[in-house]
PDB file of N, CA and C in Angstrom:
ATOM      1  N   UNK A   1       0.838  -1.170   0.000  1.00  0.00           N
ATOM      2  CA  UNK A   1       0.000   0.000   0.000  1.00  0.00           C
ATOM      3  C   UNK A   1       0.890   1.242   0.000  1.00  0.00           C
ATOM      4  N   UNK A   2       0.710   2.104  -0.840  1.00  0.00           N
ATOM      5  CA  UNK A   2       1.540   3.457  -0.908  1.00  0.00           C
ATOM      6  C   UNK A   2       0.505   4.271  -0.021  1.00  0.00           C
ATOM      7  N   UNK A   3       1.575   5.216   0.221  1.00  0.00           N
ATOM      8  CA  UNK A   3       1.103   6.820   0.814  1.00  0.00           C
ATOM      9  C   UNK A   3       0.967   7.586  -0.073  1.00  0.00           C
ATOM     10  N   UNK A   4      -0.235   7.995  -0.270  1.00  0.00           N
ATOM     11  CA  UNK A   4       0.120   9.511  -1.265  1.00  0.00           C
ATOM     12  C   UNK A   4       0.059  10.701  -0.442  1.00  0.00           C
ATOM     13  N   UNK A   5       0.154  11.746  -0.982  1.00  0.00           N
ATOM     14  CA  UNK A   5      -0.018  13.489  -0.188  1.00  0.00           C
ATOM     15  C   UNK A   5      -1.606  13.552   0.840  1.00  0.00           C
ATOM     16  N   UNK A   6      -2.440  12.957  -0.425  1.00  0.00           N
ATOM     17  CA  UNK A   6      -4.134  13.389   0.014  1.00  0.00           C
ATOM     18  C   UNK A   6      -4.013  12.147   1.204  1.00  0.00           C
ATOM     19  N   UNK A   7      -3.595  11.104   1.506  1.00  0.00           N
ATOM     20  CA  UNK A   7      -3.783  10.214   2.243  1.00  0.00           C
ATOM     21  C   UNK A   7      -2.777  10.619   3.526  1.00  0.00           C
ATOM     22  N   UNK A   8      -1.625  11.495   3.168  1.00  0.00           N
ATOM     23  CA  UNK A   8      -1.072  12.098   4.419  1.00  0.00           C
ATOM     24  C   UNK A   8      -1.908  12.850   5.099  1.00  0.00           C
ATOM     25  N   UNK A   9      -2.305  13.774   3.867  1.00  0.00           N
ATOM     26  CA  UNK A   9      -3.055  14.996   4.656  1.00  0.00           C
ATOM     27  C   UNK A   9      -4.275  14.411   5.790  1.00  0.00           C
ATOM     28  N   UNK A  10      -4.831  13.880   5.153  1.00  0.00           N
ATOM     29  CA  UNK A  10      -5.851  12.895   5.933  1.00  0.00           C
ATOM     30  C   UNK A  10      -5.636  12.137   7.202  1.00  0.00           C
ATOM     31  N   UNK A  11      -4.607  11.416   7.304  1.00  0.00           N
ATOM     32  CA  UNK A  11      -3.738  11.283   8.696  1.00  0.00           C
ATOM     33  C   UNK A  11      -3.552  11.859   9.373  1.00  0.00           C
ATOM     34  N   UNK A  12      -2.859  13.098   9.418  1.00  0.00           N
ATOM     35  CA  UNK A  12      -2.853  14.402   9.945  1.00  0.00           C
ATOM     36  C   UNK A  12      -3.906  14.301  10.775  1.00  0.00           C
ATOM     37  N   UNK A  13      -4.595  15.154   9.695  1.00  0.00           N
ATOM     38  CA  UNK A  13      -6.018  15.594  10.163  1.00  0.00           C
ATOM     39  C   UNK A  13      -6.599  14.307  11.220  1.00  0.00           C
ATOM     40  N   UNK A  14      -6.541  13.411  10.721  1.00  0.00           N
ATOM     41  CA  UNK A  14      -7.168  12.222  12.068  1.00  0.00           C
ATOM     42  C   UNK A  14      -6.350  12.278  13.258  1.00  0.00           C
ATOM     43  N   UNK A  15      -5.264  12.908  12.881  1.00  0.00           N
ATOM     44  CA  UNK A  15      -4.127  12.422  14.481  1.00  0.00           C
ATOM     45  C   UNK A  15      -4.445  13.790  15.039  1.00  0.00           C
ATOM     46  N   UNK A  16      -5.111  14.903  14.313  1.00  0.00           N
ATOM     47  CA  UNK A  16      -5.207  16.304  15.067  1.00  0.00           C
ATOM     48  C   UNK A  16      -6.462  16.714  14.560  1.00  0.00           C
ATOM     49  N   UNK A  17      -7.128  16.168  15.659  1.00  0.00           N
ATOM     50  CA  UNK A  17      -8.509  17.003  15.212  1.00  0.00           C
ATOM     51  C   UNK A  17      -9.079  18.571  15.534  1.00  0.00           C
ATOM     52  N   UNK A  18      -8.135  18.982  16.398  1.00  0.00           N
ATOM     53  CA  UNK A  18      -8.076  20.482  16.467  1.00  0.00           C
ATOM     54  C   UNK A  18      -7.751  21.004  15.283  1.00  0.00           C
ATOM     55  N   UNK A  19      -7.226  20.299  14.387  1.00  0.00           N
ATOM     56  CA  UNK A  19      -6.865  21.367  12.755  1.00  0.00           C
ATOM     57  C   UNK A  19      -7.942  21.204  12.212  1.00  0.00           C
ATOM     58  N   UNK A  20      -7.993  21.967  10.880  1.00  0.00           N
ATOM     59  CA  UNK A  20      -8.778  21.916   9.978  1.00  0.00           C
ATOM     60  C   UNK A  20      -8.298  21.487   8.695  1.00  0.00           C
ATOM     61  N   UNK A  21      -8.739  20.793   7.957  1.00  0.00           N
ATOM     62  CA  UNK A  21      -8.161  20.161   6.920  1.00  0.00           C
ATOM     63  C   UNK A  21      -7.274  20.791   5.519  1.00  0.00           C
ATOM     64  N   UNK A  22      -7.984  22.187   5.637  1.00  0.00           N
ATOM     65  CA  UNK A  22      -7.219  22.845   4.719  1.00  0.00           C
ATOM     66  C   UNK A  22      -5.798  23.466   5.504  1.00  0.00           C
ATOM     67  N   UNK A  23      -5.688  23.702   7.205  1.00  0.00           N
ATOM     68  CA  UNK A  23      -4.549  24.368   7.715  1.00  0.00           C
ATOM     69  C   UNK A  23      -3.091  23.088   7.302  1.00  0.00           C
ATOM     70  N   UNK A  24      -4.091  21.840   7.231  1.00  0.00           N
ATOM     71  CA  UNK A  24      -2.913  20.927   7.519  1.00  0.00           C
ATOM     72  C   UNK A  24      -2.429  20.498   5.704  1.00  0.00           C
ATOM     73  N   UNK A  25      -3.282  20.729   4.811  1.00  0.00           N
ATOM     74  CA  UNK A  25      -2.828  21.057   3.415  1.00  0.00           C
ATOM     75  C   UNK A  25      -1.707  22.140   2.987  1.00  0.00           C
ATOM     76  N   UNK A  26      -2.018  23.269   4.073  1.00  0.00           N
ATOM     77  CA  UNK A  26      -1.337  24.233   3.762  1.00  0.00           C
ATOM     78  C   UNK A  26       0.087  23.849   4.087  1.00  0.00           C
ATOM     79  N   UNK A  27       0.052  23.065   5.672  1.00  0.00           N
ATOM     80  CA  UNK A  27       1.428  22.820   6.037  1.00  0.00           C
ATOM     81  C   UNK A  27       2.313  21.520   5.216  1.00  0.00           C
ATOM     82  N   UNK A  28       1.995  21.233   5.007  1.00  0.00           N
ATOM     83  CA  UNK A  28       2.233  19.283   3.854  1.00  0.00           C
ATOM     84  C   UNK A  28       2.907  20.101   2.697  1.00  0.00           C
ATOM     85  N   UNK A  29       1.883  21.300   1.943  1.00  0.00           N
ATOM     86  CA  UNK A  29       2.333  21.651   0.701  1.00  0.00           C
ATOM     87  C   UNK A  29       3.763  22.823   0.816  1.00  0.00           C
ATOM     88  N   UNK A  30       3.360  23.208   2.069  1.00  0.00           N
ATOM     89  CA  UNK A  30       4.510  24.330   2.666  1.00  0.00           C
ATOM     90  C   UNK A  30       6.250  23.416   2.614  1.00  0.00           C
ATOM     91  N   UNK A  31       5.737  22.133   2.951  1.00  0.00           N
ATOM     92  CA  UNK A  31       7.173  21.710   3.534  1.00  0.00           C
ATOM     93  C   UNK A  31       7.449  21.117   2.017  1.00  0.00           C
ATOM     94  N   UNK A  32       6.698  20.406   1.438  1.00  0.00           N
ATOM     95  CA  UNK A  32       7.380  19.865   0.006  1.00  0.00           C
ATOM     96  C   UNK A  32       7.526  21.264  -0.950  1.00  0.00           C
ATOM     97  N   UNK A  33       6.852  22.420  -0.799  1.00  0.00           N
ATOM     98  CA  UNK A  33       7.650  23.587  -1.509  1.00  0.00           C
ATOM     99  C   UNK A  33       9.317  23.838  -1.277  1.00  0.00           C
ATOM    100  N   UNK A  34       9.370  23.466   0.638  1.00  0.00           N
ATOM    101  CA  UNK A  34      10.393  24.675   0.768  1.00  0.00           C
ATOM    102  C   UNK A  34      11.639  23.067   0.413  1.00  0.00           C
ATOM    103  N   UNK A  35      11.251  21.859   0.591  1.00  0.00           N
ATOM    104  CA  UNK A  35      12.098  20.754   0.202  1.00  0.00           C
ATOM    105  C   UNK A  35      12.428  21.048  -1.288  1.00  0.00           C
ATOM    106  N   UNK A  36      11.272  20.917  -2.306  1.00  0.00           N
ATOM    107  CA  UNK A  36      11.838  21.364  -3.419  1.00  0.00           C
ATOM    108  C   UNK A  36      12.376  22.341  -3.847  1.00  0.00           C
ATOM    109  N   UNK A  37      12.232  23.481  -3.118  1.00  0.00           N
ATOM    110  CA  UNK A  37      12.723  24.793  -3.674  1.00  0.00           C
ATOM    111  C   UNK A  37      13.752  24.478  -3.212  1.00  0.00           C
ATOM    112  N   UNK A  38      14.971  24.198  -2.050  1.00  0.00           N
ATOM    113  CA  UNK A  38      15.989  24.097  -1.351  1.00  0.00           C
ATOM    114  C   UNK A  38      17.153  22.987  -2.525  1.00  0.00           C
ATOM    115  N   UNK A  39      16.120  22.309  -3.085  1.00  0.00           N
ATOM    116  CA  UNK A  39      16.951  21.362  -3.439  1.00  0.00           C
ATOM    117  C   UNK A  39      17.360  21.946  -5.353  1.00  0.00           C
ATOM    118  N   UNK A  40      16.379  22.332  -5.509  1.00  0.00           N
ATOM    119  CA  UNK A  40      16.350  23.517  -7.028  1.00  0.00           C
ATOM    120  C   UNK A  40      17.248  24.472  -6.889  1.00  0.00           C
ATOM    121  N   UNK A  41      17.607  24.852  -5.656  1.00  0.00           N
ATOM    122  CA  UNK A  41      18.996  26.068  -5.442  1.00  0.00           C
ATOM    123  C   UNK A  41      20.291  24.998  -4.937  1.00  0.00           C
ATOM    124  N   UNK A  42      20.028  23.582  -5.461  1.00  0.00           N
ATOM    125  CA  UNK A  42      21.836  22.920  -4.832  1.00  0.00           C
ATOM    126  C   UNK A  42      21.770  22.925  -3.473  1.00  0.00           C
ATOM    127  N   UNK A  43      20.908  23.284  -2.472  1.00  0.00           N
ATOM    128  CA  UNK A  43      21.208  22.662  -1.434  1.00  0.00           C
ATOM    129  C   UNK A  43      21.048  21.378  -0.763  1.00  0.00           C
ATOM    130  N   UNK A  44      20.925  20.425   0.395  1.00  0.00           N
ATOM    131  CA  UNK A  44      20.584  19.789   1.256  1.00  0.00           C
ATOM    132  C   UNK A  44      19.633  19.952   1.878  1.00  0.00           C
ATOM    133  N   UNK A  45      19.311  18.762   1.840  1.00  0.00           N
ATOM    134  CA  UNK A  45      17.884  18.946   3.309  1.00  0.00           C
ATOM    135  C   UNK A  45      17.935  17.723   4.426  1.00  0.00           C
ATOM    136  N   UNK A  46      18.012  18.045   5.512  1.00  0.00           N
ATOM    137  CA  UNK A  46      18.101  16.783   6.117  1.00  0.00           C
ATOM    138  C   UNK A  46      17.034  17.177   7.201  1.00  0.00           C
ATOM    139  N   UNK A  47      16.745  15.892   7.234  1.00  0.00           N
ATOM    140  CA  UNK A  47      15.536  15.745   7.867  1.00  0.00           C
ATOM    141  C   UNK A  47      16.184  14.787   9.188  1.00  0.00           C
ATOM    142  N   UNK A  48      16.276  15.067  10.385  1.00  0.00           N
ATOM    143  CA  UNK A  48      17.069  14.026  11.317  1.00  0.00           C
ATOM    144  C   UNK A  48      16.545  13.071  11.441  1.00  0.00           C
ATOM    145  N   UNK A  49      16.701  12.070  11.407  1.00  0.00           N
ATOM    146  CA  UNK A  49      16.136  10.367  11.747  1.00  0.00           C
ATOM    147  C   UNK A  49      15.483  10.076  10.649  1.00  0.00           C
ATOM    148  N   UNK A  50      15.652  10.666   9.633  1.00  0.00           N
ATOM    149  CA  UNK A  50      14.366  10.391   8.630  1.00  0.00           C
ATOM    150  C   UNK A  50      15.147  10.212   7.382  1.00  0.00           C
ATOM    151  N   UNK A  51      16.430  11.280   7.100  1.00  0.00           N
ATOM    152  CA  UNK A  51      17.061  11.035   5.994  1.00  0.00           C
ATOM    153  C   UNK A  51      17.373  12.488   5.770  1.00  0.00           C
ATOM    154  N   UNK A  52      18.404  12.006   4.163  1.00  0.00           N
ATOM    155  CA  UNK A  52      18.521  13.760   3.887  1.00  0.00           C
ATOM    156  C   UNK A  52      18.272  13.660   2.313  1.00  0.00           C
ATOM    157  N   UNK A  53      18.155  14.593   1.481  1.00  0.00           N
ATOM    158  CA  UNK A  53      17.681  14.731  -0.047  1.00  0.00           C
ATOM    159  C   UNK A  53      19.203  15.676  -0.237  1.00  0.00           C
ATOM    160  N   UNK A  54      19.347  15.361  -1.347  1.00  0.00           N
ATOM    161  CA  UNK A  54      20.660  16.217  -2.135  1.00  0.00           C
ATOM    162  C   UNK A  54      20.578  15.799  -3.973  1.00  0.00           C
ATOM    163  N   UNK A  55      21.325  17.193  -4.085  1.00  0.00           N
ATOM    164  CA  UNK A  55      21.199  17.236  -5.901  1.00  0.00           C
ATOM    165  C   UNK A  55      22.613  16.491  -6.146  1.00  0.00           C
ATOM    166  N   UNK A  56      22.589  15.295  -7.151  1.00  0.00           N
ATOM    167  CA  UNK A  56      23.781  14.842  -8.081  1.00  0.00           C
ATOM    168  C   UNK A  56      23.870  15.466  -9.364  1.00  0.00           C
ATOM    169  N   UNK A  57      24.993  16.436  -9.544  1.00  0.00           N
ATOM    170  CA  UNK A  57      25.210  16.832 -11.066  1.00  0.00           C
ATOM    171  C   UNK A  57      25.917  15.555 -11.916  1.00  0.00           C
ATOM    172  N   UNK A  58      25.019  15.562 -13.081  1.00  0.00           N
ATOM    173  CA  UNK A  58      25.734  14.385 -14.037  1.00  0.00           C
ATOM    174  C   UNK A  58      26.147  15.321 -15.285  1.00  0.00           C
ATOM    175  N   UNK A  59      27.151  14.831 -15.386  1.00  0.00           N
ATOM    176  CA  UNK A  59      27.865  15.735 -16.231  1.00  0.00           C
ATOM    177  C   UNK A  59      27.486  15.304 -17.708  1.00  0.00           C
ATOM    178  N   UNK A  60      27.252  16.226 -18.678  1.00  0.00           N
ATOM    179  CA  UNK A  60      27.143  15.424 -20.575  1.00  0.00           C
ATOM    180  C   UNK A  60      28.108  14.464 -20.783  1.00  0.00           C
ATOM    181  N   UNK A  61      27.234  13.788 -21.875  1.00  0.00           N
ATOM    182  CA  UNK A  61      28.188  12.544 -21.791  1.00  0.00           C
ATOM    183  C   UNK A  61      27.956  12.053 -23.650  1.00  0.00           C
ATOM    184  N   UNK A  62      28.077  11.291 -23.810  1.00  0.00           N
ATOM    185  CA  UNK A  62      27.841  10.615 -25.389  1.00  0.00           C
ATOM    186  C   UNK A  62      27.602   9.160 -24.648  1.00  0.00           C
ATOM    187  N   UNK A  63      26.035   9.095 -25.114  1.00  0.00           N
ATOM    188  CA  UNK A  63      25.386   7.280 -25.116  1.00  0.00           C
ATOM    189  C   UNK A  63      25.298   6.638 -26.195  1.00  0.00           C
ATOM    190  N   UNK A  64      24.905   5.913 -25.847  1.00  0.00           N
ATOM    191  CA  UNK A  64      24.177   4.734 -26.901  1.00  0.00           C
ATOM    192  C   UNK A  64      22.755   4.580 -26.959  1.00  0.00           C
ATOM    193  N   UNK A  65      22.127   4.906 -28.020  1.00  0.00           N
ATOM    194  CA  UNK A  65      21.047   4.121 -28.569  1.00  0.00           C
ATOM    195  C   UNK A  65      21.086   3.030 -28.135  1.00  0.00           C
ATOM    196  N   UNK A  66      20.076   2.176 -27.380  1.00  0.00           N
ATOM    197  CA  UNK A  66      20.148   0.836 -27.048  1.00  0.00           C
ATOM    198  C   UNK A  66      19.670  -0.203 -28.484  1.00  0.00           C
ATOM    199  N   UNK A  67      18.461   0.677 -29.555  1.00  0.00           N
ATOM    200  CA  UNK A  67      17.953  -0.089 -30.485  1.00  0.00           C
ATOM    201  C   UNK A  67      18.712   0.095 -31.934  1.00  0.00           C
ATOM    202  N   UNK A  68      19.228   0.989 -31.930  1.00  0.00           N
ATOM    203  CA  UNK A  68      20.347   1.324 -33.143  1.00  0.00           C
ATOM    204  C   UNK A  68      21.851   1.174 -32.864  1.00  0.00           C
ATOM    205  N   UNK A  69      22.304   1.153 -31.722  1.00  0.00           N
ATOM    206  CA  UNK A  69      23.851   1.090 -31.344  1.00  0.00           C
ATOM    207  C   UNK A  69      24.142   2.714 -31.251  1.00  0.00           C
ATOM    208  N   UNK A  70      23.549   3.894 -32.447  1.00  0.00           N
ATOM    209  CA  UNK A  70      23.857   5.088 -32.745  1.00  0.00           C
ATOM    210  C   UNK A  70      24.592   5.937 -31.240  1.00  0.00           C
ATOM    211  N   UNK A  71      25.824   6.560 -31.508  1.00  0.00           N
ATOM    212  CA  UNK A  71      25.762   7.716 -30.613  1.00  0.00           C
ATOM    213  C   UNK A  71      24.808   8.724 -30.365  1.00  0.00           C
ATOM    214  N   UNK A  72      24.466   9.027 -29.146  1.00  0.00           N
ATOM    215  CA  UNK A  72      23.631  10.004 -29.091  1.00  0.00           C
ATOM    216  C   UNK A  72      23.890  11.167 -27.748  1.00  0.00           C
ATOM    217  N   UNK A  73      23.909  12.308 -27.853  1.00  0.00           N
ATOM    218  CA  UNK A  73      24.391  12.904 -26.556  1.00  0.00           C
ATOM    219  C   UNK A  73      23.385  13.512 -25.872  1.00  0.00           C
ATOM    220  N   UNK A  74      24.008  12.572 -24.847  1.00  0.00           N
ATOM    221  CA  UNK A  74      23.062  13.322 -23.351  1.00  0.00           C
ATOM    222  C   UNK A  74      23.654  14.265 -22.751  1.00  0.00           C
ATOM    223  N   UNK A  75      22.612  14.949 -22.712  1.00  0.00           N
ATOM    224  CA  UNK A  75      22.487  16.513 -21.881  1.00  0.00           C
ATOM    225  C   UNK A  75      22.861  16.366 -20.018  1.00  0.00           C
ATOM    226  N   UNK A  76      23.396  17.180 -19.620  1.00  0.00           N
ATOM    227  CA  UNK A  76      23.788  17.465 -18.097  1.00  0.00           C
ATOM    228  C   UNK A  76      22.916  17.821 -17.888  1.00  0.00           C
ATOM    229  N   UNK A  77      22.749  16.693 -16.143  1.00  0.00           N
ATOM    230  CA  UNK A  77      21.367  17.110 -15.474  1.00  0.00           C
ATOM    231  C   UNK A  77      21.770  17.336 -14.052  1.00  0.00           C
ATOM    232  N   UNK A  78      20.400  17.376 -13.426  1.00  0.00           N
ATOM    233  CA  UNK A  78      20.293  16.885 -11.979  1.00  0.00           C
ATOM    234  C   UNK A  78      19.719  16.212 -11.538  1.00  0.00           C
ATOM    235  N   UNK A  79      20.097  14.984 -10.285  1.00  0.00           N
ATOM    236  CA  UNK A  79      19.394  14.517 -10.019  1.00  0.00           C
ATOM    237  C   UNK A  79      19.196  14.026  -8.799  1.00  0.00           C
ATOM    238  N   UNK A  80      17.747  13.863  -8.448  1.00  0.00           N
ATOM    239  CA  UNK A  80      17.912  13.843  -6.482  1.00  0.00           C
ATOM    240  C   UNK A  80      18.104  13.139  -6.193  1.00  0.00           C
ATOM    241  N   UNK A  81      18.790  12.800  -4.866  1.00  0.00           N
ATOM    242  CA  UNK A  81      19.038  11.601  -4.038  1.00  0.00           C
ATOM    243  C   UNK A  81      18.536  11.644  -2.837  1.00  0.00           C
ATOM    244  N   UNK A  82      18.519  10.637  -2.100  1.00  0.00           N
ATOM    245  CA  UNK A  82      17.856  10.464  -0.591  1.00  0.00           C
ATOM    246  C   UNK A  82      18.752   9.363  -0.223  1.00  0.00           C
ATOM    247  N   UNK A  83      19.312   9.953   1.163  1.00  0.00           N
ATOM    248  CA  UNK A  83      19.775   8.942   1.971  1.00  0.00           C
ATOM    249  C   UNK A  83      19.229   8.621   2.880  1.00  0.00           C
ATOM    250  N   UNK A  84      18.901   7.333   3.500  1.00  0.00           N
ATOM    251  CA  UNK A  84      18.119   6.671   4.693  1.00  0.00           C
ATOM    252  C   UNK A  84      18.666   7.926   5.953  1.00  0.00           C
ATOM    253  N   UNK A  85      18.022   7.712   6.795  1.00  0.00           N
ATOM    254  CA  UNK A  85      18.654   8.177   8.156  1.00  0.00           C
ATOM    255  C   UNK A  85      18.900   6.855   9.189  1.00  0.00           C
ATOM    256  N   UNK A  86      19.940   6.949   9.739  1.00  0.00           N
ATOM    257  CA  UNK A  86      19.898   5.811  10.683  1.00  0.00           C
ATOM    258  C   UNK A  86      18.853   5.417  11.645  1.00  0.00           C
ATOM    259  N   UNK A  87      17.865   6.331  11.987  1.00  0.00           N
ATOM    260  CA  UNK A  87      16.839   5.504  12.640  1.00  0.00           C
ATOM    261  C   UNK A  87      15.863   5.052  11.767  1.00  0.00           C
ATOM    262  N   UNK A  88      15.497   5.326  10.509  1.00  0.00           N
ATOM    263  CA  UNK A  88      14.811   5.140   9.394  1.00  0.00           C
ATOM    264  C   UNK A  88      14.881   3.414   9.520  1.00  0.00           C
ATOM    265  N   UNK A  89      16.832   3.368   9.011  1.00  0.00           N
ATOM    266  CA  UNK A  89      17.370   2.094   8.506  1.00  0.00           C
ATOM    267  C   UNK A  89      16.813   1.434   9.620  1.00  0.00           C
ATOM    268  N   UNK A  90      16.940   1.486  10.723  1.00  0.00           N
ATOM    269  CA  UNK A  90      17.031   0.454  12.480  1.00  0.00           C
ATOM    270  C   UNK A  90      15.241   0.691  11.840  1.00  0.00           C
ATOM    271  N   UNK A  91      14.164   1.283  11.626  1.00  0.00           N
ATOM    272  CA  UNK A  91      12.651   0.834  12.087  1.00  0.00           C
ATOM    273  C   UNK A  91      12.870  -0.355  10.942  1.00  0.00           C
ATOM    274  N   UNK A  92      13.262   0.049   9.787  1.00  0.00           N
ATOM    275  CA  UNK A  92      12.744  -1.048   8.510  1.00  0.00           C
ATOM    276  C   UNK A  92      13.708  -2.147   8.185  1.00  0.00           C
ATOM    277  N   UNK A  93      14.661  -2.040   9.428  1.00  0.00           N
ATOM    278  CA  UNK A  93      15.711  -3.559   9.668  1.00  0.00           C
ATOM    279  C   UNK A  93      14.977  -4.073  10.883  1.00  0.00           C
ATOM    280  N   UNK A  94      14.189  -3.385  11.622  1.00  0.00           N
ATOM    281  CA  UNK A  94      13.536  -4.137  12.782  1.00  0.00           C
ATOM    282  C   UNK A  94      12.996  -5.260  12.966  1.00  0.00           C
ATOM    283  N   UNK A  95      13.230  -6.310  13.501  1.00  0.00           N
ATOM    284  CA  UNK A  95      12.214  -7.587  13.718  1.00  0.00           C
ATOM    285  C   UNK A  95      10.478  -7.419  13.981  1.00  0.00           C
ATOM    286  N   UNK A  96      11.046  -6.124  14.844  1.00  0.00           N
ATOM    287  CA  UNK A  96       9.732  -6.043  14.971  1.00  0.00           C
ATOM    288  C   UNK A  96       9.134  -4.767  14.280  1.00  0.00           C
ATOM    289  N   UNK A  97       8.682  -4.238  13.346  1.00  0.00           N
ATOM    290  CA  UNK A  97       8.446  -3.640  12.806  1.00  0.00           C
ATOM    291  C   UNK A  97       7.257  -4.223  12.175  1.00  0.00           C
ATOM    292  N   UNK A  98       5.939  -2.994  11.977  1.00  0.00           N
ATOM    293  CA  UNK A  98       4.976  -3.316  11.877  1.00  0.00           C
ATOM    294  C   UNK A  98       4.716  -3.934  10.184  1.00  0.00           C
ATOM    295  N   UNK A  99       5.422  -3.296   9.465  1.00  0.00           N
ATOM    296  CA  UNK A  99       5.627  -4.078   7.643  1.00  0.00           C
ATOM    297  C   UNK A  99       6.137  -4.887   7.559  1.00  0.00           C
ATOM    298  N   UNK A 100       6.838  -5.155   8.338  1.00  0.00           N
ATOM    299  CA  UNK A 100       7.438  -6.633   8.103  1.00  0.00           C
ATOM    300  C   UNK A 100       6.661  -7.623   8.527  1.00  0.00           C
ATOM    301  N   UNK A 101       5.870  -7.498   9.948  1.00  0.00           N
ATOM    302  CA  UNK A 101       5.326  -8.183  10.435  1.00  0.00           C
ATOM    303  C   UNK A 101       3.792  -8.305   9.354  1.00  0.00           C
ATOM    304  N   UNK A 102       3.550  -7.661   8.854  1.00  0.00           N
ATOM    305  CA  UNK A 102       2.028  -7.102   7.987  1.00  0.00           C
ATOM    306  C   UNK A 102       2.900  -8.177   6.423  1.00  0.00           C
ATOM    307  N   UNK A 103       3.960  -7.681   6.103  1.00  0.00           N
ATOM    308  CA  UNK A 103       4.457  -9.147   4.701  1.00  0.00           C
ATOM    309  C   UNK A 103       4.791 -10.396   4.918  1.00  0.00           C
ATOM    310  N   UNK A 104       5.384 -10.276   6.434  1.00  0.00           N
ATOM    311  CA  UNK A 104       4.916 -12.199   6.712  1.00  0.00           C
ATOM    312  C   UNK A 104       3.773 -12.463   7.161  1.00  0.00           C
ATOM    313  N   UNK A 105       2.660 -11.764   7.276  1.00  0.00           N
ATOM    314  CA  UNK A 105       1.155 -12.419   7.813  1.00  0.00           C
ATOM    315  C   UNK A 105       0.919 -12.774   6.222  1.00  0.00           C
ATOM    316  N   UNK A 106       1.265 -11.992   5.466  1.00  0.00           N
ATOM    317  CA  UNK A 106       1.052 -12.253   3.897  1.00  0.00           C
ATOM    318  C   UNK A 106       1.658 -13.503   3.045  1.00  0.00           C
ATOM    319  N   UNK A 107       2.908 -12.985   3.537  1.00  0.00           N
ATOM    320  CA  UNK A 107       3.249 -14.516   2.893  1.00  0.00           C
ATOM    321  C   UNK A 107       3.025 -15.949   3.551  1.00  0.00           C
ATOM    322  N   UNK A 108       2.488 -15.957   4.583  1.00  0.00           N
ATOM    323  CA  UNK A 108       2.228 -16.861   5.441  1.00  0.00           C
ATOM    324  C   UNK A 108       0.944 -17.304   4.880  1.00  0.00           C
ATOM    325  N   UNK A 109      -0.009 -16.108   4.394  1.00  0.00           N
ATOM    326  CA  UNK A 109      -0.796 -16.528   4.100  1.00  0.00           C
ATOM    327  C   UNK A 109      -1.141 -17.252   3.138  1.00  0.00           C
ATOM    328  N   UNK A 110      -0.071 -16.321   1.813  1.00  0.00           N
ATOM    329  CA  UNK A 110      -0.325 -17.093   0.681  1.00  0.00           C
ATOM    330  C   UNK A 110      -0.016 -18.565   0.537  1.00  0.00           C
ATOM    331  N   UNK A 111       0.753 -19.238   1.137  1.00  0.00           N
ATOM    332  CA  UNK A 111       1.680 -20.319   0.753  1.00  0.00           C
ATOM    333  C   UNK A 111       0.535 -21.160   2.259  1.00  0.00           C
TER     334      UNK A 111
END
């Protein structure tokens, strides 16, 4: 099961029912602005226990056509990265962790 934005926002809102659903839209869309904007100017973002986002410059290069063999040149980009945070890694290496425990009720089940 994925998370999307509207299904965060919605969480939120259930874990705080003193908000209102649009205050907690505002804040969700506030933080993935100022993440993307931060990361559109070359910086870092780290988020503690959670991870950090950073831009990789790839420099031009000359490829290959995979269906012709042909040279073809690729353009210099950017591109984001995310590193785990160490408590991230320790919940989703956990024994006990609630997804893990939720894909072996699954595979337990299937088989």
């Amino acid at each position: 099961m994925s998370l999307i934005k509207s299904k965060l926002i919605q969480n939120i809102t259930e874990s705080n029912p003193h908000l209102f659903i649009r205050d907690v839209e505002r804040i969700v869309n506030t933080i993935f602005n100022e993440i993307t904007q931060s990361l559109a100017e070359g910086k870092r973002v780290e988020l503690r226990g959670f991870g950090a986002f950073s831009v990789q410059h790839r420099k031009e290069r000359t490829g290959r056509n995979p269906r012709t063999g042909e040279a073809v040149q690729v353009e210099e980009k950017f591109i984001p990265r995310f590193k785990t945070g160490k408590e991230l890694r320790l919940k989703l290496n956990s024994k006990n962790s609630t997804s893990v425990q939720v894909d072996r009720r699954l595979t337990y089940n299937l088989f």
